[in-house]
Protein backbone atom coordinates (compact mmCIF):
# COMPACT_ATOMS: atom_id res chain seq x y z
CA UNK A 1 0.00 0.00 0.00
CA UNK A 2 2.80 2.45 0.66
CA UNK A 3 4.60 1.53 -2.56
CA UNK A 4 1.24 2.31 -4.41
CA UNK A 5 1.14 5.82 -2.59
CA UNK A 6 4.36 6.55 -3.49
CA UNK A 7 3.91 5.86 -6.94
CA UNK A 8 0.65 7.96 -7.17
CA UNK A 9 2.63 11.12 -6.03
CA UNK A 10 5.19 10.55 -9.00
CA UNK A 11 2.27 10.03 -11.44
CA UNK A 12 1.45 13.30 -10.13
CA UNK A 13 4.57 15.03 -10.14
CA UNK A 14 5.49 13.46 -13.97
CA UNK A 15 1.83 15.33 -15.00
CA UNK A 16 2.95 18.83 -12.97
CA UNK A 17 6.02 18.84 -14.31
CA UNK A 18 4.57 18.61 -18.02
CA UNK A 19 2.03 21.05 -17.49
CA UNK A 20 2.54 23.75 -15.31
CA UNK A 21 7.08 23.69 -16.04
CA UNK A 22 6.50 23.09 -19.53
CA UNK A 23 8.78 26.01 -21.32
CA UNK A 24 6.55 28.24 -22.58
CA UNK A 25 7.81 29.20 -26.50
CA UNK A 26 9.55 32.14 -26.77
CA UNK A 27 10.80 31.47 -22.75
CA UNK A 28 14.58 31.26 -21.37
CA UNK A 29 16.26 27.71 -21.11
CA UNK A 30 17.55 28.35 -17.75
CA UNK A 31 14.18 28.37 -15.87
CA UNK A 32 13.58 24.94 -17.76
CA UNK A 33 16.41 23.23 -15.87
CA UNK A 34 15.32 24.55 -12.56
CA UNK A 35 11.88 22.54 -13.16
CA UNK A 36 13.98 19.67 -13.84
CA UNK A 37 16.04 19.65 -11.39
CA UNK A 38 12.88 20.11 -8.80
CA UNK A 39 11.28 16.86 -10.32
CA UNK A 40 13.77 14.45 -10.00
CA UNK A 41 14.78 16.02 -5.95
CA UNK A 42 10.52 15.12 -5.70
CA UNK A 43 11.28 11.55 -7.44
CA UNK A 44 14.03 10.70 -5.34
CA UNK A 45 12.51 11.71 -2.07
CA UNK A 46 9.17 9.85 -3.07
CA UNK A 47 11.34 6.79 -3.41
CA UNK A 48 13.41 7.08 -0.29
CA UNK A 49 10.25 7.33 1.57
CA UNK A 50 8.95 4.05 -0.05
CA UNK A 51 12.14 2.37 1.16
CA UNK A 52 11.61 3.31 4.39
CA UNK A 53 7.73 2.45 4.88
CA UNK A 54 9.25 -0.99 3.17
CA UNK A 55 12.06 -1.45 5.62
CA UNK A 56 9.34 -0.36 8.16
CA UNK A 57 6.91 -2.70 7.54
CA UNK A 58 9.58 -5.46 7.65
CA UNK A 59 11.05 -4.50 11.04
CA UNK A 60 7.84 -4.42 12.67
CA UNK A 61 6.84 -8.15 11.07
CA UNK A 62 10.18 -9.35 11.93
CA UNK A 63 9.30 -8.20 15.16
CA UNK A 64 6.36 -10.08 16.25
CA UNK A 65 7.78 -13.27 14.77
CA UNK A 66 10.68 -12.74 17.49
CA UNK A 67 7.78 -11.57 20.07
CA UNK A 68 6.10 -14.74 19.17
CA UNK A 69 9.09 -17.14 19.01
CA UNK A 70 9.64 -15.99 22.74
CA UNK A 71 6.29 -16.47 23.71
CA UNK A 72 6.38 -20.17 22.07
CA UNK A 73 9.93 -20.44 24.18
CA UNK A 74 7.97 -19.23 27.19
CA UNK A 75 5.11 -21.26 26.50
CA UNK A 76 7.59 -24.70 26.65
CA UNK A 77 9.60 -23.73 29.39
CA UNK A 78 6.41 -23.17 31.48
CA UNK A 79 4.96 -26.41 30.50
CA UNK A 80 8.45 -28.14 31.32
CA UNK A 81 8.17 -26.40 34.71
CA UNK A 82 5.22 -27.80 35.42
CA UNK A 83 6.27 -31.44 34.07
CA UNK A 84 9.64 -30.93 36.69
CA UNK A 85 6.96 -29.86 39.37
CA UNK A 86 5.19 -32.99 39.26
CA UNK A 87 8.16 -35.42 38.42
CA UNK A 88 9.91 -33.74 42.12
CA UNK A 89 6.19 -33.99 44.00
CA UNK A 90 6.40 -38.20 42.54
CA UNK A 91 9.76 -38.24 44.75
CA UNK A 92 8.26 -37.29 47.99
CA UNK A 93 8.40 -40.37 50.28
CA UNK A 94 9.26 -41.36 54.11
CA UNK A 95 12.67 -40.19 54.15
CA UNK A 96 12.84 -36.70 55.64
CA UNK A 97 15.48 -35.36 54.24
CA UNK A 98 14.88 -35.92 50.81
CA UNK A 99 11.40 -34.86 51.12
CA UNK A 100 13.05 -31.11 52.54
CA UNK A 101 15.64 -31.33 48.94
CA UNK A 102 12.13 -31.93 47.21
CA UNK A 103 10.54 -29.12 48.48
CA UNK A 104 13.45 -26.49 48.01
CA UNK A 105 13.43 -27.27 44.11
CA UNK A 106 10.13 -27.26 44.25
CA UNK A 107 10.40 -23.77 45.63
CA UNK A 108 12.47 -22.71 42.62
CA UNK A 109 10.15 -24.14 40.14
CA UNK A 110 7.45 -21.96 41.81
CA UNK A 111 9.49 -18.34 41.82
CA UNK A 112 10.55 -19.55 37.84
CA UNK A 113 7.31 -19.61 37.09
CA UNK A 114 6.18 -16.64 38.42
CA UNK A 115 9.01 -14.79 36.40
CA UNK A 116 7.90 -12.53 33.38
CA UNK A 117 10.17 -13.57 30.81
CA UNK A 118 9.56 -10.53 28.02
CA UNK A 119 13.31 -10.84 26.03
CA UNK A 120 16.04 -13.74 24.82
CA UNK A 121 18.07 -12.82 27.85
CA UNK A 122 15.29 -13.56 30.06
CA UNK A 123 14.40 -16.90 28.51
CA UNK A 124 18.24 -17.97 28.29
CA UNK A 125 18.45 -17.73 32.23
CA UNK A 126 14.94 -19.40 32.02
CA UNK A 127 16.78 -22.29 30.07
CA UNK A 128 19.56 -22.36 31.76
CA UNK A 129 17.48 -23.25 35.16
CA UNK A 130 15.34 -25.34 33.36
CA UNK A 131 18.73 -27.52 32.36
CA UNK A 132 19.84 -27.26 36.23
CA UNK A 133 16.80 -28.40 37.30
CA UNK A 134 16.78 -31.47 34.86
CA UNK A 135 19.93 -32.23 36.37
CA UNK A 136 18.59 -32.35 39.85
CA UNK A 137 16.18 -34.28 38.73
CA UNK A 138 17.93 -37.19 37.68
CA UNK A 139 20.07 -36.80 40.53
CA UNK A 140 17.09 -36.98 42.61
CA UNK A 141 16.29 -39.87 40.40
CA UNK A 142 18.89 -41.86 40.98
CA UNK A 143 19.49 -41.37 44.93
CA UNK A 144 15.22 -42.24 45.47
CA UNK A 145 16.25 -45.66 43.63
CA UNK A 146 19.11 -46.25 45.71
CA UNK A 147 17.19 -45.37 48.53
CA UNK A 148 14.63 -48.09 47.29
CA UNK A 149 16.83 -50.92 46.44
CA UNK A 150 18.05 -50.01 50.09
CA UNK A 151 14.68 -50.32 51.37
CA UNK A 152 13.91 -53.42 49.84
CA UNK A 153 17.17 -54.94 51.09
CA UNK A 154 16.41 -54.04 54.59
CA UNK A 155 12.25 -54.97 54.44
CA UNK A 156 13.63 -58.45 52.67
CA UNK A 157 16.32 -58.74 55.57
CA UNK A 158 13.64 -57.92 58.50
CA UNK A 159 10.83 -60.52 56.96
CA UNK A 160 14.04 -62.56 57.29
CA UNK A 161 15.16 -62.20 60.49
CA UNK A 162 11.12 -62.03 61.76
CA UNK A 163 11.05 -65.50 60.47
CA UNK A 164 13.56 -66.34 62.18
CA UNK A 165 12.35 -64.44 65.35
CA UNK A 166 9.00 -66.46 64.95
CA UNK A 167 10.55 -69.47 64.38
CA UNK A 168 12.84 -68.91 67.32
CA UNK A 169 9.65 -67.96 69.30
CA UNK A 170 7.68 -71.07 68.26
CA UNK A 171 11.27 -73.42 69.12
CA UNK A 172 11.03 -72.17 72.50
CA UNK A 173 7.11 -72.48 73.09
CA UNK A 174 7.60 -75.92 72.15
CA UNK A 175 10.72 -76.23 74.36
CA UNK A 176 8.52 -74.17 76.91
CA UNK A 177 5.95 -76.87 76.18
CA UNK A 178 8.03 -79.46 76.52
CA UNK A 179 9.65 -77.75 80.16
CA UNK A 180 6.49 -77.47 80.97
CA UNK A 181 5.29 -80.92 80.85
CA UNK A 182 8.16 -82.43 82.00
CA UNK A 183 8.22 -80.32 84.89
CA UNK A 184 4.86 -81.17 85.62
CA UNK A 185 5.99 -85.18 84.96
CA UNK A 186 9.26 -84.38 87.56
CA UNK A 187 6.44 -82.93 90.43
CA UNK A 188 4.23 -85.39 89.70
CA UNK A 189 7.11 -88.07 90.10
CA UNK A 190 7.98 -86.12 92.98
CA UNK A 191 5.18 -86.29 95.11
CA UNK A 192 5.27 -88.69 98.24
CA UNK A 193 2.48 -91.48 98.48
CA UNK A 194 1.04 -93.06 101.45
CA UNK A 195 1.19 -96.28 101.57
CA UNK A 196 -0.25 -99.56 103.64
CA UNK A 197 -2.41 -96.68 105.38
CA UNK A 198 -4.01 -99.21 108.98
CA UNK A 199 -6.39 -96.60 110.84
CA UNK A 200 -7.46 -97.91 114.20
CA UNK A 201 -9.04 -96.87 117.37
CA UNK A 202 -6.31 -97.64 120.74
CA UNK A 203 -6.18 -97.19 124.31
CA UNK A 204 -3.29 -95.36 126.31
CA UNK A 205 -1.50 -98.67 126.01
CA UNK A 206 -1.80 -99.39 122.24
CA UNK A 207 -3.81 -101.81 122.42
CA UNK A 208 -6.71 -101.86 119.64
CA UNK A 209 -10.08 -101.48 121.34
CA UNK A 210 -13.34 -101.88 118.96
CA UNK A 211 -15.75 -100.70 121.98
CA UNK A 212 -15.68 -96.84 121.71
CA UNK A 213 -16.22 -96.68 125.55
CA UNK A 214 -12.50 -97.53 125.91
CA UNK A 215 -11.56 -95.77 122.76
CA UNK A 216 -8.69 -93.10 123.89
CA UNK A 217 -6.48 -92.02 120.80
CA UNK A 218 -6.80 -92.80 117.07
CA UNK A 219 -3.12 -94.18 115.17
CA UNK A 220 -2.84 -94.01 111.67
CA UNK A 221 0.21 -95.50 110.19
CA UNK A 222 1.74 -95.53 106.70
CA UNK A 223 4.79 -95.98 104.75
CA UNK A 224 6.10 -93.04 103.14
CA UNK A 225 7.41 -95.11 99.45
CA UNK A 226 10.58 -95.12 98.17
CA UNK A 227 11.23 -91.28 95.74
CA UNK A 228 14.91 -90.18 94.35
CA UNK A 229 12.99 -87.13 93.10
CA UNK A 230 10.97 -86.16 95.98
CA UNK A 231 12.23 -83.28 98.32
CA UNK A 232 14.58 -84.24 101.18
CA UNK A 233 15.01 -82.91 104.38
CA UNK A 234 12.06 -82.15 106.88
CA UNK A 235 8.44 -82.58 106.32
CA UNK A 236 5.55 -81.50 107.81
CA UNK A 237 2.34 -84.30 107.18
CA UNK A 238 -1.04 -83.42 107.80
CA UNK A 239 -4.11 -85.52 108.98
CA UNK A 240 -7.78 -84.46 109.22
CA UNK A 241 -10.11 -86.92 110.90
CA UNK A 242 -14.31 -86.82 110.23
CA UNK A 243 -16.09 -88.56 112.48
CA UNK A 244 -19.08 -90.12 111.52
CA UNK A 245 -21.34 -86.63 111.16
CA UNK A 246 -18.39 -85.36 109.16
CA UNK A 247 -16.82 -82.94 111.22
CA UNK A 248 -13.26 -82.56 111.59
CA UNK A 249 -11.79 -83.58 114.53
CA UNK A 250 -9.41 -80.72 116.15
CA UNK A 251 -8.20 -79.54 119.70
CA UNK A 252 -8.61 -76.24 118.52
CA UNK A 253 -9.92 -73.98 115.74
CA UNK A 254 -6.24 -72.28 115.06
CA UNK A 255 -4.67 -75.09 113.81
CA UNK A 256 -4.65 -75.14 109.90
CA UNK A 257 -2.86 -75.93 107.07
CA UNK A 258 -2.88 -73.99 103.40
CA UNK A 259 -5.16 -76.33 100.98
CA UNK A 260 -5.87 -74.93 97.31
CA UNK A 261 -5.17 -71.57 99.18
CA UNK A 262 -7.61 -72.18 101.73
CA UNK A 263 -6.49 -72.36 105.41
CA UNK A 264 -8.78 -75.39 106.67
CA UNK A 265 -8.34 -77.03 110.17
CA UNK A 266 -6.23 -80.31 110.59
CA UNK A 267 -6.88 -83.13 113.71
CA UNK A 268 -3.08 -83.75 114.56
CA UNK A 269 0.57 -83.28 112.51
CA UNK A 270 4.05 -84.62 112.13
CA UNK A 271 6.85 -83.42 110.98
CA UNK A 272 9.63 -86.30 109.61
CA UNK A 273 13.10 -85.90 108.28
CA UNK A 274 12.83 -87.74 104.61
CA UNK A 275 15.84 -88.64 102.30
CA UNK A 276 14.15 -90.35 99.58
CA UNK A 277 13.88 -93.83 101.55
CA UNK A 278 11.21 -95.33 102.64
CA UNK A 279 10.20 -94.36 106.07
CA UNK A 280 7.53 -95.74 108.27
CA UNK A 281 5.35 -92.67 110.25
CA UNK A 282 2.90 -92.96 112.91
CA UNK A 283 0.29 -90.27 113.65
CA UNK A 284 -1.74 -89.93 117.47
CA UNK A 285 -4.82 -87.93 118.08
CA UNK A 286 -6.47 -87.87 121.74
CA UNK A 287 -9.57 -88.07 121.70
CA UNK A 288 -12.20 -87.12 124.51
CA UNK A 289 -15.34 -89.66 125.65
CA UNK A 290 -17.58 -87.00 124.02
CA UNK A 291 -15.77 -87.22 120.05
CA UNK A 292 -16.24 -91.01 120.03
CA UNK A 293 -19.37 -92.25 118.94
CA UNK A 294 -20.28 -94.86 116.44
CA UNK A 295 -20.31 -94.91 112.80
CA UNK A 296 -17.46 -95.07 110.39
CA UNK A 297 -14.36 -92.63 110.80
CA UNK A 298 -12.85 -91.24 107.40
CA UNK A 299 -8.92 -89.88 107.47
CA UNK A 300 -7.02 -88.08 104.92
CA UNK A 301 -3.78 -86.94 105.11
CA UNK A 302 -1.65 -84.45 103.11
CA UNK A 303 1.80 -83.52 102.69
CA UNK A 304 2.64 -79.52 101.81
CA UNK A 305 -1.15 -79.27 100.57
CA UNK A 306 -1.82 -82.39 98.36
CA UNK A 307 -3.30 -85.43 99.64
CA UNK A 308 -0.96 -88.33 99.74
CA UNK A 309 -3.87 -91.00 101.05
CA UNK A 310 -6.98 -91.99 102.40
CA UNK A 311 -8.41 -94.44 104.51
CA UNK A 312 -11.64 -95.42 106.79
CA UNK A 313 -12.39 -97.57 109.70
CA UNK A 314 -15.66 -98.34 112.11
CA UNK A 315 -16.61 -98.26 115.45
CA UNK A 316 -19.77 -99.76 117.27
């Protein structure tokens, strides 16, 4: 459109020259060379113009084609950014301190993108931290998979040694087991019988009365068997007498003995020294005219809270 303008005005200044400098007849030659001279200063300066609305016109295209390219440029490094942003957030995991590294580039990513990149200066720096960042990255990258493999090491060792923790565990419940039962075997073993229990009624002299009239103590005598395991040394034996209405006969209500945690009253008590032998024992109790009576006379006798025997016998 310019160049068009420009050559309407020389149209116009070709038809002024040719009518109103035409050389009148008769006229000087001089004033024709001034007209002459004016047209081609008009033709020249017409063209210069042209060439300068041309060059122009070409500046200002070439111009937003740069302003453009930069706002492509911007438009990829942004979108980059963003990419990096959520590639560093993916990294985030339990350990601490690479969470904090995370975070600090994900600080940077955050002021780049706020930046208002308007020139090639601008987006070069904008490159350039777009390159460190990359870098980072795959740092960041690589130390997260070590940190991994390092992890998976360690979870495979632990299931490892938790396996053999619980296998460990279960060996000893069995050996625990095992303990258990033969411990409960080895106090079973231990644990002294009565034996050959003879209950009878006797008179201050020994002798065995069947009359209760002339009944005057009760004797109950057993063997204590043969144990290598039992306890040695001295041992207290128990024996609790019910007469006939099942009431224990004592001399007092105070004297007891610890049975299933129960203090419960005992008739009479020994004490022997045992050393895994046999040993024959003899137990007394006095009795007054007003405990005898007849009926059938039940005796029990324990050793340290378990029974060790039982036996009866009747009086008329």
């Amino acid at each position: 459109m310019a160049y068009q303008r420009a050559k309407k005005m020389t149209e116009q200044t070709d038809s002024f020259d040719d009518n109103e400098f035409r050389q009148p007849a008769g006229k000087p030659k001089k004033k024709t060379g001034l007209n002459i001279l004016y047209g081609a200063l008009f033709v020249i300066l017409a063209i210069a113009i042209v060439f300068l609305l041309i060059q122009l016109s070409g500046e200002r295209k070439e111009s937003a084609e740069m302003k453009a390219t930069l706002e492509l440029q911007k438009e990829n490094l942004t979108r980059e950014l963003n990419e990096l942003n959520t590639q560093f957030t993916g990294l985030k995991g339990v350990n601490e301190t690479m969470n904090q590294r995370v975070d600090e580039q994900k600080q940077k990513i955050e002021e780049l993108l706020a930046i208002k990149a308007s020139n090639s200066a601008k987006i070069k720096i904008y490159e350039e931290q777009v390159t460190s960042l990359r870098g980072v990255l795959k740092s960041y990258i690589i130390q997260v998979d070590s940190l991994n493999q390092a992890n998976l090491r360690l979870r495979a060792e632990n299931k490892d040694v938790k396996e053999q923790f619980d296998e460990a565990r279960n060996t000893n419940k069995e050996l625990e087991q095992v303990n258990k039962n033969l411990q409960g075997k080895v106090e079973q073993a231990a644990v002294l019988k009565a034996l050959s229990i003879v209950a009878e009624p006797i008179d201050n002299g020994g002798t065995v009365q069947k009359k209760m009239k002339k009944v005057q103590k009760i004797r109950v005598c057993f063997n204590l068997g043969e144990n290598a395991v039992a306890k040695k040394g001295v041992r207290k034996i128990y024996m609790r007498i019910a007469n006939p209405s099942q009431r224990i006969m004592v001399k007092s209500g105070t004297e007891t003995f610890d049975l299933d945690g129960t203090q419960v009253p005992y008739s009479a008590m020994r004490e022997v020294e045992y050393e895994g032998e046999s040993l024959e024992v003899c137990i007394y109790y006095e009795t007054t005219p007003d405990e005898v009576v007849s009926g059938t006379y039940y005796i029990d006798l324990y050793l340290e809270g378990a029974q060790i025997g039982t036996t009866s016998f009747s009086l008329k």
